[in-house]
C-alpha atoms as a PDB file:
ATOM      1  CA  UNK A   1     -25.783  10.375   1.936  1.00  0.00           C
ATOM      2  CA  UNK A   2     -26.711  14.053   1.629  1.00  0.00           C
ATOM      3  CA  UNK A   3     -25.866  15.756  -1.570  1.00  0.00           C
ATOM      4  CA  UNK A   4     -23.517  18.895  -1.699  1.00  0.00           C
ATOM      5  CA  UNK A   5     -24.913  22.166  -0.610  1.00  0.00           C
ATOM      6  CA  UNK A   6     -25.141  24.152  -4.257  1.00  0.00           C
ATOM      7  CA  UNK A   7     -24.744  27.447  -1.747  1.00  0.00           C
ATOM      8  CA  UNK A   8     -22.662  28.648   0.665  1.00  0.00           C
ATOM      9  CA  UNK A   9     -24.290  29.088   4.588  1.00  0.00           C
ATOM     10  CA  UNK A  10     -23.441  31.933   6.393  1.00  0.00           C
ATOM     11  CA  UNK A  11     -22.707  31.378   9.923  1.00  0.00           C
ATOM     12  CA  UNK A  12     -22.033  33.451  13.013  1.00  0.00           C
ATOM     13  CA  UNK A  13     -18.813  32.062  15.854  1.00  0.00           C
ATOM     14  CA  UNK A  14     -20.837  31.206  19.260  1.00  0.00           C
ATOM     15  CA  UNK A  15     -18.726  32.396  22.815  1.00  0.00           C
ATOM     16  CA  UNK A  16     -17.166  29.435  24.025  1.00  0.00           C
ATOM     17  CA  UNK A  17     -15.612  30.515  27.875  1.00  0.00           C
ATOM     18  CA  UNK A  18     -13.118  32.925  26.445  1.00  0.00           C
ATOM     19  CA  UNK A  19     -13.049  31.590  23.098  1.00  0.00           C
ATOM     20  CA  UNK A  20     -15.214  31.502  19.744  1.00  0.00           C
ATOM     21  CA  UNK A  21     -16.366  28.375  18.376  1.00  0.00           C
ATOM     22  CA  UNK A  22     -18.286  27.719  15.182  1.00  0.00           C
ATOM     23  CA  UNK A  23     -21.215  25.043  15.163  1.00  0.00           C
ATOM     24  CA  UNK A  24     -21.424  22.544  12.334  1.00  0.00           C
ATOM     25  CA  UNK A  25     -25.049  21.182  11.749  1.00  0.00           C
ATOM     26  CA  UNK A  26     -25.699  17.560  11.898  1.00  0.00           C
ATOM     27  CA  UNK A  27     -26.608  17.199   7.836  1.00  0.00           C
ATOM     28  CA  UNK A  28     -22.786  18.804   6.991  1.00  0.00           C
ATOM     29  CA  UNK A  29     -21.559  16.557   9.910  1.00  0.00           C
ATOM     30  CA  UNK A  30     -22.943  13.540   8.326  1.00  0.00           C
ATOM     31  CA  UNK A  31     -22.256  14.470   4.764  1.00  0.00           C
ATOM     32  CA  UNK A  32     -18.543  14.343   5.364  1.00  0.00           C
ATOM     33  CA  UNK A  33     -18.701  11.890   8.123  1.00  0.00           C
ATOM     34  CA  UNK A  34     -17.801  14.020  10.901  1.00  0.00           C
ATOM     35  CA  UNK A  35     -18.294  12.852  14.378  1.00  0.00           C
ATOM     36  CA  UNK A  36     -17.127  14.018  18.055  1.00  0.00           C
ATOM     37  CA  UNK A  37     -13.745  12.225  17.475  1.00  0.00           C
ATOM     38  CA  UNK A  38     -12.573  12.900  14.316  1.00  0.00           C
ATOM     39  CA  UNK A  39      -9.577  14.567  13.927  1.00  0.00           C
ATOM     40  CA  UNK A  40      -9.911  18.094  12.135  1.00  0.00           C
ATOM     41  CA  UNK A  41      -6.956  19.123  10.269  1.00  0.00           C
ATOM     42  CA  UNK A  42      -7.162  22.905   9.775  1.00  0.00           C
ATOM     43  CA  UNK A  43      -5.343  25.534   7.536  1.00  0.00           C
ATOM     44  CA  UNK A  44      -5.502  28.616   5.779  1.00  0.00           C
ATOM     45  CA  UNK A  45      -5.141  30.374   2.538  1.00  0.00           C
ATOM     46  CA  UNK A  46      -4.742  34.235   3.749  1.00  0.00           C
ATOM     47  CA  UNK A  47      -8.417  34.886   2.806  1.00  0.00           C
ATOM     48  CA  UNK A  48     -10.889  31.139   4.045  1.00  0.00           C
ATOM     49  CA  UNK A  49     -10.483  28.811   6.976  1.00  0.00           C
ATOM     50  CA  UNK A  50     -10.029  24.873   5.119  1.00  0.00           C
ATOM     51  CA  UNK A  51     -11.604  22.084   7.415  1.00  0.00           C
ATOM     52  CA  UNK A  52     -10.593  18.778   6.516  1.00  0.00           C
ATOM     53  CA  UNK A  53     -11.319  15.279   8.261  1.00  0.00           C
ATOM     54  CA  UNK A  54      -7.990  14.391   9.092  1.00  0.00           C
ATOM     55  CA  UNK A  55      -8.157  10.494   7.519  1.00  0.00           C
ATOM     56  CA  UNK A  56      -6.063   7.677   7.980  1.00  0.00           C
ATOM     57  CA  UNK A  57      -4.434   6.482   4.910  1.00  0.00           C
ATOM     58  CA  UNK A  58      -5.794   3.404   3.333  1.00  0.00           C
ATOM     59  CA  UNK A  59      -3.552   0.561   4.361  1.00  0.00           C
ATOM     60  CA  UNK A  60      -2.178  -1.364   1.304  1.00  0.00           C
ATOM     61  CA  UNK A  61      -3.825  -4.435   2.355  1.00  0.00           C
ATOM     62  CA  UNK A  62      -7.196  -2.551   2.971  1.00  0.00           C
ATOM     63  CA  UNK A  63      -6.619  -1.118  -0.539  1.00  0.00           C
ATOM     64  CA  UNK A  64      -6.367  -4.592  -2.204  1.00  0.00           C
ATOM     65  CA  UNK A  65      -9.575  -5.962  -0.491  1.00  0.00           C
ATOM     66  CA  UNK A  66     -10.936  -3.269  -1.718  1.00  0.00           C
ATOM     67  CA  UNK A  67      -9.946  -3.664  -5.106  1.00  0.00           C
ATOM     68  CA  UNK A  68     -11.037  -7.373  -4.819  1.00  0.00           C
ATOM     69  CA  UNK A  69     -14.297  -6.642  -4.120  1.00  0.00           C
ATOM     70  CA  UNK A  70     -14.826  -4.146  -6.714  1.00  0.00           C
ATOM     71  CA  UNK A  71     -13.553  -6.710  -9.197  1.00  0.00           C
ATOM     72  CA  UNK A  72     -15.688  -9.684  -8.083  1.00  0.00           C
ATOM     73  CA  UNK A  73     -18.561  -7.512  -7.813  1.00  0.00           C
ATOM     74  CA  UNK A  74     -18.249  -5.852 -11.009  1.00  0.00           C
ATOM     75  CA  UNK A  75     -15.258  -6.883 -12.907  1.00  0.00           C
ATOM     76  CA  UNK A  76     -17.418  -8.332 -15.761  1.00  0.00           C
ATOM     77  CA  UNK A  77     -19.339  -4.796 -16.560  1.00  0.00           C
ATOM     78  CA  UNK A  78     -15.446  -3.243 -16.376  1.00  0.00           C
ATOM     79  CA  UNK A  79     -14.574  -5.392 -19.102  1.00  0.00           C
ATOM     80  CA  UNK A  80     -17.218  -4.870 -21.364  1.00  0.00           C
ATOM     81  CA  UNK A  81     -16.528  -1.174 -20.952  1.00  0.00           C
ATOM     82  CA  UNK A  82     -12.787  -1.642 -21.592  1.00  0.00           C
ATOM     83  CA  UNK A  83     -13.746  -3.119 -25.066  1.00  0.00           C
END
């Protein structure tokens, strides 16, 4: 995975038929897993545009394997930290 950019990149919009569209590089695609079909969900705060993959919530079931698999992997080193 590619680490956080430490600085912001300027970018310029690109015409787009009659609109303006602003082009993501791959590397800031990939960092937060970004592809052709993700869902973007976008909003403002008066001053910056906020991008946000629009994620499906973990189901509860998907949660506990989860949590399962963190525990048999490493529930051992968890409880020697706990002590």
């Amino acid at each position: 995975m590619i680490a956080a950019l430490d600085t912001a990149l300027v970018k310029t919009l690109t015409r787009h038929g009659n609109s303006l569209a602003l082009v993501l590089d791959k590397p800031i695609l990939e960092m937060l897993g970004i592809g052709l079909d993700t869902p973007l969900q976008i909003t403002t705060d008066g001053h910056r545009l906020i991008i946000v993959p629009k994620r499906e919530p973990l189901s509860e079931e998907a949660f506990k394997a989860a949590l399962r698999g963190v525990n048999d992997e490493f529930g051992d080193v968890l409880k020697n930290l706990a002590k």
